[in-house]
Protein backbone atom coordinates (compact mmCIF):
# COMPACT_ATOMS: atom_id res chain seq x y z
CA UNK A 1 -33.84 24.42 -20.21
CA UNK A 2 -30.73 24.79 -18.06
CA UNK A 3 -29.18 27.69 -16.56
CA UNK A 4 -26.73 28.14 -19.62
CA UNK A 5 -29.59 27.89 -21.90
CA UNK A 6 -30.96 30.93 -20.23
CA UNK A 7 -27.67 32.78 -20.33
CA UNK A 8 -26.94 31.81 -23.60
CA UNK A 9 -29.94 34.07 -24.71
CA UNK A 10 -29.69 36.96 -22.67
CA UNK A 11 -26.40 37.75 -23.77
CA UNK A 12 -26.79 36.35 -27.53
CA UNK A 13 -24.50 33.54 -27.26
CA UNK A 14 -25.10 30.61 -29.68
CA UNK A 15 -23.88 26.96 -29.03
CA UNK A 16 -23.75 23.35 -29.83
CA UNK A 17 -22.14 20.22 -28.19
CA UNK A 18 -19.68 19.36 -30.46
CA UNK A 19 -20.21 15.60 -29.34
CA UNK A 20 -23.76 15.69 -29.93
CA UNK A 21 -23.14 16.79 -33.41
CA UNK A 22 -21.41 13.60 -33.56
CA UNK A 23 -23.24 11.45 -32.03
CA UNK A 24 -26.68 12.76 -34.35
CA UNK A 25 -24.12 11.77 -37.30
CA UNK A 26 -23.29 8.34 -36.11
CA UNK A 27 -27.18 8.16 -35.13
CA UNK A 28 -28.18 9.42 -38.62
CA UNK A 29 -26.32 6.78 -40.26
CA UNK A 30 -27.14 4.30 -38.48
CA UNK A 31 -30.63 5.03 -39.17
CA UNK A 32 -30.13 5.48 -42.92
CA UNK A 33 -28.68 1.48 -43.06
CA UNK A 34 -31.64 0.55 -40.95
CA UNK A 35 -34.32 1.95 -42.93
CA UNK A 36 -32.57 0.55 -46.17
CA UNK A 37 -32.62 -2.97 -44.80
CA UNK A 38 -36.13 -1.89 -44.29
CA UNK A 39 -36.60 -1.58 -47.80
CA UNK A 40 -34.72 -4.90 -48.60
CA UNK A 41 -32.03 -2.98 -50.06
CA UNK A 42 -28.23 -3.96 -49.13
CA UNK A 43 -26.11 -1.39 -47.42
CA UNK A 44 -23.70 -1.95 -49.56
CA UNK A 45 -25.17 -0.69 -52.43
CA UNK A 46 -23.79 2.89 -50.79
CA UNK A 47 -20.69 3.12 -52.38
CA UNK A 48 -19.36 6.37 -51.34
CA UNK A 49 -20.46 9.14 -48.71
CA UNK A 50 -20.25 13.12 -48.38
CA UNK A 51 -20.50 15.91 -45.61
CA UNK A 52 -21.95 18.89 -45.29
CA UNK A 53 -21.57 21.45 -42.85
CA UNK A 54 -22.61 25.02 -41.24
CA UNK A 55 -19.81 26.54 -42.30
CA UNK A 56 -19.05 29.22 -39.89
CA UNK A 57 -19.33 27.18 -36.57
CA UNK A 58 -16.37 27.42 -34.80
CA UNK A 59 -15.07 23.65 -33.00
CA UNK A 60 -11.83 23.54 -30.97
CA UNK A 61 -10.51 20.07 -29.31
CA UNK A 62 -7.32 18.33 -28.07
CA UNK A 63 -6.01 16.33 -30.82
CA UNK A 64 -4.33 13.82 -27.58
CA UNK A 65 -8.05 13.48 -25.86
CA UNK A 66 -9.87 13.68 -29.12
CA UNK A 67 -12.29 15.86 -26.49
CA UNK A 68 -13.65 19.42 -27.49
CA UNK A 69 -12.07 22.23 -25.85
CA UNK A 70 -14.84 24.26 -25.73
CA UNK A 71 -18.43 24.46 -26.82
CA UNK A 72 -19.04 24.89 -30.86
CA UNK A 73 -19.70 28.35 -31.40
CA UNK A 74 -22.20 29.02 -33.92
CA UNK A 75 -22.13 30.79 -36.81
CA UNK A 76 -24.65 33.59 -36.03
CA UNK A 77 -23.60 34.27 -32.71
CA UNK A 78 -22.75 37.62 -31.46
CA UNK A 79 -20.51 37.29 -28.48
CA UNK A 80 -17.94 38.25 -30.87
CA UNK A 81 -19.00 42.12 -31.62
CA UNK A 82 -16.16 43.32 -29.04
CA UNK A 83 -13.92 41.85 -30.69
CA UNK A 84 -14.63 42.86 -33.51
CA UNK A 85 -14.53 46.12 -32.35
CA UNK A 86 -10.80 45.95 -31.43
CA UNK A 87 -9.82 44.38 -34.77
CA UNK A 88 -11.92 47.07 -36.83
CA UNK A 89 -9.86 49.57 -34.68
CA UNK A 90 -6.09 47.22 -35.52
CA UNK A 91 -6.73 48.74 -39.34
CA UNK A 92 -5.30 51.83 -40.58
CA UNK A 93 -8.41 53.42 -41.36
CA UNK A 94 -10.61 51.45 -38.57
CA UNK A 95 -12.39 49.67 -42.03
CA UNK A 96 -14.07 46.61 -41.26
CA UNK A 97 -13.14 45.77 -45.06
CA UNK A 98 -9.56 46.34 -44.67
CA UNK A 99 -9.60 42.62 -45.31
CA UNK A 100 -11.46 41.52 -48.20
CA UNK A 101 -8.89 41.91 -51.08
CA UNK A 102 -7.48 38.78 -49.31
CA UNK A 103 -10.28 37.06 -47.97
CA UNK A 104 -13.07 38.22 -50.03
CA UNK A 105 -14.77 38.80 -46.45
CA UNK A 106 -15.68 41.92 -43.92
CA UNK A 107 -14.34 41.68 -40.41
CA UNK A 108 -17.42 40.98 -38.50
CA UNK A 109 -18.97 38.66 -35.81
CA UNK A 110 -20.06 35.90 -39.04
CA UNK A 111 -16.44 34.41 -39.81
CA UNK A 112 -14.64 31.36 -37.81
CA UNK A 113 -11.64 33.57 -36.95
CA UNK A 114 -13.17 36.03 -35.31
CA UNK A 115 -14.63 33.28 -32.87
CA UNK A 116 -11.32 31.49 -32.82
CA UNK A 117 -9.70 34.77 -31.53
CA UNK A 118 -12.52 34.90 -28.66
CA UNK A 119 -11.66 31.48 -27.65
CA UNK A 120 -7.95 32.30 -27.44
CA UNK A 121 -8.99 35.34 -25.07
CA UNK A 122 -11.38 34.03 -23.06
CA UNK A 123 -10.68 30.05 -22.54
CA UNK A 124 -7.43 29.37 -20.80
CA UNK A 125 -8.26 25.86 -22.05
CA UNK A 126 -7.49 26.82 -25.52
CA UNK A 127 -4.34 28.57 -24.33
CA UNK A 128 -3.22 25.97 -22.83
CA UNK A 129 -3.28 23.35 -25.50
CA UNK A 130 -2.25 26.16 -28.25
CA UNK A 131 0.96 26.46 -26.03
CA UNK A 132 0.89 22.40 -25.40
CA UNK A 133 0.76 21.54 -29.62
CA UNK A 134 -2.38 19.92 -28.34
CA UNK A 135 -5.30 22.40 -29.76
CA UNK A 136 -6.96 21.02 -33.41
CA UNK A 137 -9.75 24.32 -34.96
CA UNK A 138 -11.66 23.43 -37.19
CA UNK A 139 -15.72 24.27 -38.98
CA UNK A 140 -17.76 21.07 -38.27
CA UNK A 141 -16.76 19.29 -41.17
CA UNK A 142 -13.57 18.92 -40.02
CA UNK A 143 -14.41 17.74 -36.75
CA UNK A 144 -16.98 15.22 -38.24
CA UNK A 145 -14.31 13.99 -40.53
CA UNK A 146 -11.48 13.41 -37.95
CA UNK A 147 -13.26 11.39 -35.82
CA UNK A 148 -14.73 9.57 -38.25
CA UNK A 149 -11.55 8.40 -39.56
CA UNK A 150 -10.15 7.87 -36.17
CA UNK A 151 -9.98 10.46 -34.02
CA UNK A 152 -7.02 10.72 -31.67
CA UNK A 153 -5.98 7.29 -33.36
CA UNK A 154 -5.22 8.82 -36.58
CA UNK A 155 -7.63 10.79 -37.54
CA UNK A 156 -7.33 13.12 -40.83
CA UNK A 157 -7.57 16.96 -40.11
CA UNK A 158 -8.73 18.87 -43.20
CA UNK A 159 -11.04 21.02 -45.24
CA UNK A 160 -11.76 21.82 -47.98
CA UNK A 161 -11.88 25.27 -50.12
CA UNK A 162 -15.56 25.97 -49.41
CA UNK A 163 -15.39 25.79 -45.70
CA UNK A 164 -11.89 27.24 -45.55
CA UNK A 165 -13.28 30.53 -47.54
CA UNK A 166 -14.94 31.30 -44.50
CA UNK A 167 -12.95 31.47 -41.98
CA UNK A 168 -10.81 35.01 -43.01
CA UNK A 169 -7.45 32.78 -43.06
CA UNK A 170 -7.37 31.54 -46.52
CA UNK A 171 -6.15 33.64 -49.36
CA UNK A 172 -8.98 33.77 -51.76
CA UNK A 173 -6.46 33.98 -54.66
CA UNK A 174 -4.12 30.97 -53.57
CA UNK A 175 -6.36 28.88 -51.53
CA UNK A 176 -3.88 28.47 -49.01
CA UNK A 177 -3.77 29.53 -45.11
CA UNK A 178 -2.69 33.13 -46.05
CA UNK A 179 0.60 34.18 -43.56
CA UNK A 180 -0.43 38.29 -43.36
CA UNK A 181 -4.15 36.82 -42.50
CA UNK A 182 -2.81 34.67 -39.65
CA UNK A 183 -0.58 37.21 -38.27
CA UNK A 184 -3.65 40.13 -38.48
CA UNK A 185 -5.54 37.47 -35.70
CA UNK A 186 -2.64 36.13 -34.21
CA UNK A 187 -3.56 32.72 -34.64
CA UNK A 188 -0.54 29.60 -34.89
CA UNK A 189 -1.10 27.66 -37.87
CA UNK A 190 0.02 24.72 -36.52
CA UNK A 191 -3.82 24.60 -35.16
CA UNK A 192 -5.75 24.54 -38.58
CA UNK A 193 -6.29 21.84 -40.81
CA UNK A 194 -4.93 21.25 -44.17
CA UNK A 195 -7.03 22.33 -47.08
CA UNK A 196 -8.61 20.11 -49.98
CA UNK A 197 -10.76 20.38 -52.97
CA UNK A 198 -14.52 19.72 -52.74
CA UNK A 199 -14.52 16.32 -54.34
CA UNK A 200 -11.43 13.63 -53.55
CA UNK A 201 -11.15 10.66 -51.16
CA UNK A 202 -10.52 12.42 -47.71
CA UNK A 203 -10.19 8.97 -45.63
CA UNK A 204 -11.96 6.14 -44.68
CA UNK A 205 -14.85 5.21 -41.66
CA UNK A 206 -12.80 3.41 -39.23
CA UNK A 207 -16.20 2.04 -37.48
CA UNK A 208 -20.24 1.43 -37.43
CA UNK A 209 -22.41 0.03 -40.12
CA UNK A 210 -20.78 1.56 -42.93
CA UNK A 211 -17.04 0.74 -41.24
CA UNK A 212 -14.09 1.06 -45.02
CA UNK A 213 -16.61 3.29 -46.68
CA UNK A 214 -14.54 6.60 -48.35
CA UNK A 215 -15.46 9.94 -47.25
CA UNK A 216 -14.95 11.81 -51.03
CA UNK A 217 -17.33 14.70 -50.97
CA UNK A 218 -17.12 17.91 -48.45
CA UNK A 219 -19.17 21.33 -49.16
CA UNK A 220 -20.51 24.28 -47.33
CA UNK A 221 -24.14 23.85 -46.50
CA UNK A 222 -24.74 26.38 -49.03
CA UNK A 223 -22.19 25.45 -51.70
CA UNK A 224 -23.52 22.51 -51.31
CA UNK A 225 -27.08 23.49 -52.39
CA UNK A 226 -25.61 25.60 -55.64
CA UNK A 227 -23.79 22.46 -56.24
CA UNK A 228 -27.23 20.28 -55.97
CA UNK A 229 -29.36 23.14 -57.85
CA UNK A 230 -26.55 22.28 -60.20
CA UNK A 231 -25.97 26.01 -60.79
CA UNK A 232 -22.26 25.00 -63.05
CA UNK A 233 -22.75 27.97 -65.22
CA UNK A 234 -21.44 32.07 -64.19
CA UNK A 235 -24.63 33.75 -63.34
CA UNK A 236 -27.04 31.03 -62.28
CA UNK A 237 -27.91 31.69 -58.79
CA UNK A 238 -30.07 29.83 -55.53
CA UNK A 239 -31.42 30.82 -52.72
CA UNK A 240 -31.73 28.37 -49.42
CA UNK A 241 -34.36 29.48 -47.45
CA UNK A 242 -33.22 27.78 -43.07
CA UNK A 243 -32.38 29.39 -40.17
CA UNK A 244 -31.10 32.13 -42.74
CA UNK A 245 -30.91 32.92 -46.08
CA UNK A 246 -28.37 32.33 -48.17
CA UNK A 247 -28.33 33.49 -51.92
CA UNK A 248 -25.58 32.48 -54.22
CA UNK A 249 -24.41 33.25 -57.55
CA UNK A 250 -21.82 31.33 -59.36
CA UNK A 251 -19.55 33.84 -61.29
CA UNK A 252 -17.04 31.30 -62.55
CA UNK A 253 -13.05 31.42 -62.25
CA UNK A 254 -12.58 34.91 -61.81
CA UNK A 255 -12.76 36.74 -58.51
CA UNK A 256 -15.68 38.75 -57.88
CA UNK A 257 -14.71 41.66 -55.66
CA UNK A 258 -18.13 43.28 -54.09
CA UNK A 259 -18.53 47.28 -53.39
CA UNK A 260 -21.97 46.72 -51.82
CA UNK A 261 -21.65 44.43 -48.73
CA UNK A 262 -21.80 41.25 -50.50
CA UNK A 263 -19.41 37.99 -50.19
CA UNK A 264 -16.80 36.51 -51.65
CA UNK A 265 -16.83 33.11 -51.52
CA UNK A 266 -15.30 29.53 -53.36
CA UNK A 267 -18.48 27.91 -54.65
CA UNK A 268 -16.80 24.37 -55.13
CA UNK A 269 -13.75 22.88 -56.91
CA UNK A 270 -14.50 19.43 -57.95
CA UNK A 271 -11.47 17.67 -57.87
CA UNK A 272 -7.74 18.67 -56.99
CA UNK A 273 -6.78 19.30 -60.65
CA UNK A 274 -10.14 20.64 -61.63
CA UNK A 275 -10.46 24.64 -61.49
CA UNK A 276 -11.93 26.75 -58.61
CA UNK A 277 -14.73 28.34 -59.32
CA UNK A 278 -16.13 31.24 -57.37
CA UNK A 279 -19.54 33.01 -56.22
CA UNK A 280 -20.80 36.24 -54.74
CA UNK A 281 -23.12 35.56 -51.89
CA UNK A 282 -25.78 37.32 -49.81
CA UNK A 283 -26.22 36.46 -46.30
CA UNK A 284 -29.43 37.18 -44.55
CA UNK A 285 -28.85 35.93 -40.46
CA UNK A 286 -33.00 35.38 -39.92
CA UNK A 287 -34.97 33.48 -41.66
CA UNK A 288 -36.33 30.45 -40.52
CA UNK A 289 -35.54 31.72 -37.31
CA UNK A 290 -38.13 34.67 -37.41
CA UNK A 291 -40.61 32.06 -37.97
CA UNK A 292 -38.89 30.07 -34.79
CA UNK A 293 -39.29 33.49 -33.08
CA UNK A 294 -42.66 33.68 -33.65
CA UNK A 295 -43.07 30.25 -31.94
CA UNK A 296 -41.15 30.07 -29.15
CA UNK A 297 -41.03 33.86 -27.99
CA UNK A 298 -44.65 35.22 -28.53
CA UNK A 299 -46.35 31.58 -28.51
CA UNK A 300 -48.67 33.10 -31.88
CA UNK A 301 -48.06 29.62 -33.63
CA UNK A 302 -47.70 25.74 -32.12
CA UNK A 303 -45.56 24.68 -35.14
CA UNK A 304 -43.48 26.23 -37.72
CA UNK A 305 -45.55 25.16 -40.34
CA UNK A 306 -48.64 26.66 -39.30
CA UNK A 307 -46.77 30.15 -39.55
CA UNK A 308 -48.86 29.56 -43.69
CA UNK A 309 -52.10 29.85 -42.65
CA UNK A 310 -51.96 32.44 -40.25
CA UNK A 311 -50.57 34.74 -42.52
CA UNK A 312 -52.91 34.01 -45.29
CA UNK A 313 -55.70 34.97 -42.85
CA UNK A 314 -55.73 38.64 -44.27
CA UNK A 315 -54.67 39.59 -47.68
CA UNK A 316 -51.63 42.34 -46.95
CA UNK A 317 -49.92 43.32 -43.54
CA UNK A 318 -51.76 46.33 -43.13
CA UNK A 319 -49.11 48.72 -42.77
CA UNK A 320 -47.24 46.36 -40.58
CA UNK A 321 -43.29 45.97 -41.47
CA UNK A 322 -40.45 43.61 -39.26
CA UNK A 323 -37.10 43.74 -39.61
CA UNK A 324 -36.03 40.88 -37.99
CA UNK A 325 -32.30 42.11 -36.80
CA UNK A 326 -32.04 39.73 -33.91
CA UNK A 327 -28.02 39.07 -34.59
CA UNK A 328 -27.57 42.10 -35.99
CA UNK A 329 -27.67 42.87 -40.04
CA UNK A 330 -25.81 41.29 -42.56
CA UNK A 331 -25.48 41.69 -45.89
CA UNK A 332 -25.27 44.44 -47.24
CA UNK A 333 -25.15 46.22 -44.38
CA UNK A 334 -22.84 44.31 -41.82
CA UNK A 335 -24.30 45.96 -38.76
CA UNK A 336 -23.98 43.64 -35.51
CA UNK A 337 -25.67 46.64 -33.27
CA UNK A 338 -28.80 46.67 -35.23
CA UNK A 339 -32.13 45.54 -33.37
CA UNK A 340 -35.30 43.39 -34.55
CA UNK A 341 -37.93 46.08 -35.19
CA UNK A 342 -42.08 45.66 -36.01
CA UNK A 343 -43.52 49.22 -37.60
CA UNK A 344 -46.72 50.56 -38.22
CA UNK A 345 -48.17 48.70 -35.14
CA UNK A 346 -52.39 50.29 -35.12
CA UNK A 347 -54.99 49.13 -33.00
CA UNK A 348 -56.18 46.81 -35.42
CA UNK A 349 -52.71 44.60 -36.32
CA UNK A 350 -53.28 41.12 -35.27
CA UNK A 351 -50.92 38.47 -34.98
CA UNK A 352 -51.93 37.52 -39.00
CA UNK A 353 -50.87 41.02 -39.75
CA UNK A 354 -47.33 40.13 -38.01
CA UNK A 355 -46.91 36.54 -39.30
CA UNK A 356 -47.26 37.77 -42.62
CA UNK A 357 -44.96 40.47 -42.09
CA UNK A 358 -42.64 37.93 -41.08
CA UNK A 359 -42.79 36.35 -43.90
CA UNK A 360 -42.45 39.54 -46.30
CA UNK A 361 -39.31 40.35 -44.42
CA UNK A 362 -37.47 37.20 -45.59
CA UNK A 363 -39.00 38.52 -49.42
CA UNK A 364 -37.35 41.88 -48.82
CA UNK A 365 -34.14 40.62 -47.26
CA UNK A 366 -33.53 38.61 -50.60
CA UNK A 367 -34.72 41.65 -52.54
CA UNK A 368 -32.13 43.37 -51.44
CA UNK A 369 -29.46 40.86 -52.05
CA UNK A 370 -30.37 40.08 -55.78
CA UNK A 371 -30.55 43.89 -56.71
CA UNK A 372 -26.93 44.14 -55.69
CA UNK A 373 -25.83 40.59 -57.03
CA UNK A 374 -27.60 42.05 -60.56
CA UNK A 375 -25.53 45.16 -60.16
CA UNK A 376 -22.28 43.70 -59.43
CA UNK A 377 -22.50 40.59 -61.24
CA UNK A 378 -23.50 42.33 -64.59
CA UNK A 379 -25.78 39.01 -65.03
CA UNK A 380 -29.33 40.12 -63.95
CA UNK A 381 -31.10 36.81 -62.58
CA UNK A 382 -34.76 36.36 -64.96
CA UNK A 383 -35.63 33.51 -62.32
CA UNK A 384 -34.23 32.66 -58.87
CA UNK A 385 -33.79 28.82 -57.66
CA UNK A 386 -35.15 28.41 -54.37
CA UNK A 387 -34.32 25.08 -51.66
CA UNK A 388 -34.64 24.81 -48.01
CA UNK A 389 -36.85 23.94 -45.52
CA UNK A 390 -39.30 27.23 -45.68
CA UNK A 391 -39.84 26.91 -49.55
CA UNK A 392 -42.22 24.03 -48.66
CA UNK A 393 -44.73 27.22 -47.61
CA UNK A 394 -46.40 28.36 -50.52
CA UNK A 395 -47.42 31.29 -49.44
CA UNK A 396 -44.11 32.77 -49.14
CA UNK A 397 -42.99 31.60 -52.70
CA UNK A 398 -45.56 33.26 -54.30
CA UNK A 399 -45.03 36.56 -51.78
CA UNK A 400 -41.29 36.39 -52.92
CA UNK A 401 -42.01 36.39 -56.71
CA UNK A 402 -44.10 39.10 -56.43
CA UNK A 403 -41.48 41.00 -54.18
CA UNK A 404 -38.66 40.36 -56.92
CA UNK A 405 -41.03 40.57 -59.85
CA UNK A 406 -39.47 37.53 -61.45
CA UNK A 407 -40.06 33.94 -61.48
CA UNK A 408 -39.36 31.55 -58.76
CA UNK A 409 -38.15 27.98 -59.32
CA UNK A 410 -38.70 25.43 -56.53
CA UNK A 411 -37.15 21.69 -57.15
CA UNK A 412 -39.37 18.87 -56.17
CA UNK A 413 -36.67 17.63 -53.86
CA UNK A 414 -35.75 20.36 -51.73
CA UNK A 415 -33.09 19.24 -49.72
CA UNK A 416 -30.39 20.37 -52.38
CA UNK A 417 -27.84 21.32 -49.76
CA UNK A 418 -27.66 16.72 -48.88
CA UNK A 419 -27.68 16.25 -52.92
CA UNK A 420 -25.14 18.43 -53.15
CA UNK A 421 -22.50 16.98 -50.74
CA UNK A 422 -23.33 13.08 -52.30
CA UNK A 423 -22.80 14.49 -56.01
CA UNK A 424 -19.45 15.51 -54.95
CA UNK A 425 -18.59 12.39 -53.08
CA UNK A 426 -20.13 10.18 -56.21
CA UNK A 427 -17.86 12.64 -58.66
CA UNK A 428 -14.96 11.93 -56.92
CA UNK A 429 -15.30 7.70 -56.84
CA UNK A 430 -16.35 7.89 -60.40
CA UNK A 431 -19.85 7.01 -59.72
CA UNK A 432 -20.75 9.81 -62.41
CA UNK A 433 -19.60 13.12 -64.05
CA UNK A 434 -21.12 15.85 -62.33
CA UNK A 435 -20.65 18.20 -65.13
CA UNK A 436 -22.95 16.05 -66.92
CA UNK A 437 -25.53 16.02 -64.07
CA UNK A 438 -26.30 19.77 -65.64
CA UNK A 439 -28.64 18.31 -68.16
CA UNK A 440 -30.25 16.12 -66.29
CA UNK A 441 -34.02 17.08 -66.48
CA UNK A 442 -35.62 18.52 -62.74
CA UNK A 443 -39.20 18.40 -61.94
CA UNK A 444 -40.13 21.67 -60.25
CA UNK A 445 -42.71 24.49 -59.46
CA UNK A 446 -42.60 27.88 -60.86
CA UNK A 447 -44.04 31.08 -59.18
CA UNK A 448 -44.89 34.01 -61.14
CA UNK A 449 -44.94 37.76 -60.08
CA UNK A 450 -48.69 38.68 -59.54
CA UNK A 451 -48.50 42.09 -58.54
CA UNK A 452 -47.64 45.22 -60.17
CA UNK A 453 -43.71 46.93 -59.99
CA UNK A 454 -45.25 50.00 -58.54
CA UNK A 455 -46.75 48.12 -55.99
CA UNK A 456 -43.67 45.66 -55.06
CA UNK A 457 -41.38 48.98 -55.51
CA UNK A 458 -43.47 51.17 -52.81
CA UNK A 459 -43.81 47.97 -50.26
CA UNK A 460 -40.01 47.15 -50.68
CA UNK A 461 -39.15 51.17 -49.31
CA UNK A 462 -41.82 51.47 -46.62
CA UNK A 463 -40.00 48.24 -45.84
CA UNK A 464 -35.97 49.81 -45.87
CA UNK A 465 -37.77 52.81 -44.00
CA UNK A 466 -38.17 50.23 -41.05
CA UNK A 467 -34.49 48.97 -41.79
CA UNK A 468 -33.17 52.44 -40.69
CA UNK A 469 -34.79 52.48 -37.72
CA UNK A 470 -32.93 49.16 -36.55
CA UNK A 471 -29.98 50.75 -37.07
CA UNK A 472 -27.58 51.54 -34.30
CA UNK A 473 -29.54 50.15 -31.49
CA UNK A 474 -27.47 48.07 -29.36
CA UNK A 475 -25.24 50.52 -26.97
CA UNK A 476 -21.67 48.96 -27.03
CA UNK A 477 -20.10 47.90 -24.33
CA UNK A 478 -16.80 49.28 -23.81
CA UNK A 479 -13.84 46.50 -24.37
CA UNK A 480 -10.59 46.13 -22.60
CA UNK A 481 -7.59 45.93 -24.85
């Protein structure tokens, strides 16, 4: 760990090389032609290719040098909270929502705007090549993309709707870089990149194994996965269970405006005559993380997968409730100076007790999401589609069904989020019809509620009890205009 590293944490800053987010692209492909000579299948059987993306993360880079600007800033980092502060207090009421009839977002540390206005404060770099014509923003699929098709040699600088609904510049209405929006952050628009649908040939790889292949497909991580849980209908939902959690329900053409903290977001648009369709979304910041916390902070587990057993070794959490507000809350609450919190601590917790607290707090997190998607969306969900990396654990399926009280619904192949981004790409060569993909018959596993509402009811407010205690816990630190 370097010196940054160390930094980064102490002050909750979140980062990525943006050329080693390349460079694990090229790798990754590279691999994936290997391993299918392996197999004695031809490359060029691949006919088309897709990306998908954090959406959030925040890359800047000079379009002349085709080198970043500027770390990546990730999408749950919290340097950003001053400024948010200052452009909470630009509104006429000082409403962090003052926004969302435009954007269908709250002003808070999440978006890519908010991180793009840091960078124009605090990196003379970017200031520079702003003022120079030389400075290219984009979320990582648009970096990916324009070097893959060339770079500084002609490389294509876009988005598409999915990605672009997430930075607080595009108009959620027109889908276009929205002029009021760019003026509220003072950002040029000369900087951002032009926006596409989800599913249309973007360019071409200009190198490597794959060199003439089309790039056709671009989602959201998460659009991506409703895409690939092929969720085509208003009021089919998924949940991906990462580093967060991310629950999203499609609610068709119409905009969704929420009352209670939630998103609104473009869930895909398959084709640049096809229609836009729209979802509400729940974000929950910690996840996977928690279990990552667990890990690397306290040492109680070697590997994340191990985080199962340990929490199985007693049968509740014995009074024991974490709220794991490490970058603050988000939805519904939108509170970046809210703390991580463990209640109920006795002499006889052990670190089982806590794992499976852990665990319960991602349950109650998405609890609290679906009771306000219900509410809002006037669909209530009678089972929830679950992908991701942590729905591998059993243990926490089963916790979550009982902690919702409905059914849970876990694909075979979990890794929706990659299906989702080649189903677009193959949708837009012709490879197949994606609306027809809707039929198509999915192997899963099915969790059912095995505990009684009283009992799931009491648990989930001992558990919001703990929530108000991580409230207003961070001291601000006063900001220079």
């Amino acid at each position: 760990m370097n010196d940054f590293d160390l930094l980064s944490r102490s002050q909750g800053w979140v980062e990525e090389d943006p050329i080693e987010i390349l460079a694990s692209v090229l790798t990754c492909m590279q691999k994936a032609v290997n391993n299918l000579n392996a197999l004695n299948i031809s490359p060029a059987s691949i006919k088309t290719i897709g990306i998908t993306n954090q959406r959030e993360t925040t890359v800047v880079w000079d379009k002349l040098t085709g080198k970043p600007l500027y770390n990546a800033i990730v999408w749950l980092d919290m340097r950003t909270a001053g400024t948010v502060d200052i452009l909470v207090n630009k509104t006429p009421q000082k409403d962090k929502d003052y926004l969302r009839p435009k954007c269908g977002l709250p002003i808070t540390t999440y978006f890519s705007a908010v991180k793009l206005r840091w960078l124009i404060d605090n990196c003379e770099e970017v200031r520079t090549a702003i003022k120079d014509g030389r400075c290219l923003f984009g979320t990582v699929d648009s970096w990916l993309l324009w070097n893959l098709t060339g770079g500084k040699d002609g490389g294509k600088h876009l988005t598409d709707v999915t990605n672009a609904s997430r930075t607080m510049l595009m108009n959620i209405g027109s889908l276009e870089w929205d002029m009021d929006l760019l003026k509220f952050f003072d950002i040029p628009k000369e900087v951002l990149p032009e926006i596409r649908s989800s599913s249309e040939v973007y360019g071409q790889l200009v190198s490597g194994p794959l060199k003439g292949l089309n790039i056709s497909g671009i989602l959201g991580d998460q659009q991506a996965a409703l895409v690939g849980q092929m969720c085509f209908k208003p009021g089919q939902a998924k949940n991906t269970y990462g580093t967060g959690c991310f629950l999203l329900m499609n609610t068709g053409t119409e905009v969704c405006e929420s009352s209670h903290g939630l998103l609104t977001t473009v869930g895909y648009q398959l084709g640049k005559d096809k229609p836009v369709i729209y979802a509400l979304e729940g974000a929950v910041a910690i996840g996977g993380a928690c279990v990552r916390w667990l890990r690397d902070n306290l040492g109680i587990i070697k590997t994340s997968a191990e985080i199962e057993e340990l929490a199985a070794g007693v049968d509740c959490v014995g009074g024991c409730y974490f709220v794991p507000a490490f970058s603050g809350l988000f939805c519904p609450y939108w509170q970046s100076d809210a703390r991580g919190v463990i209640c109920g601590l006795t002499q006889f917790t052990t670190k089982c007790h806590i794992a499976r607290a852990a665990l319960e707090a991602v349950c109650f997190q998405t609890r609290e999401i679906l009771e306000i998607m219900n509410e809002e969306s006037g669909i209530p969900l009678m089972s929830l589609q679950v992908d991701g990396g942590m729905t591998a654990n059993k243990l926490l399926m089963q916790m979550q069904s009982d902690l919702l009280g409905i059914n849970v619904v876990r694909p075979s192949m979990p890794e929706t989020t990659a299906l989702g981004a080649a189903m677009a790409a193959g949708h837009a060569e012709g490879i197949w019809n994606i609306e027809d993909s809707a039929a198509a018959t999915i192997t899963t596993d099915t969790f059912t509620p095995a505990i009684r509402s009283k009992e799931r009811d009491e648990r989930f407010n001992r558990w919001k009890l703990a929530v108000e205690r991580s409230m207003h816990w961070e001291v601000p630190t006063p900001i220079q205009e």
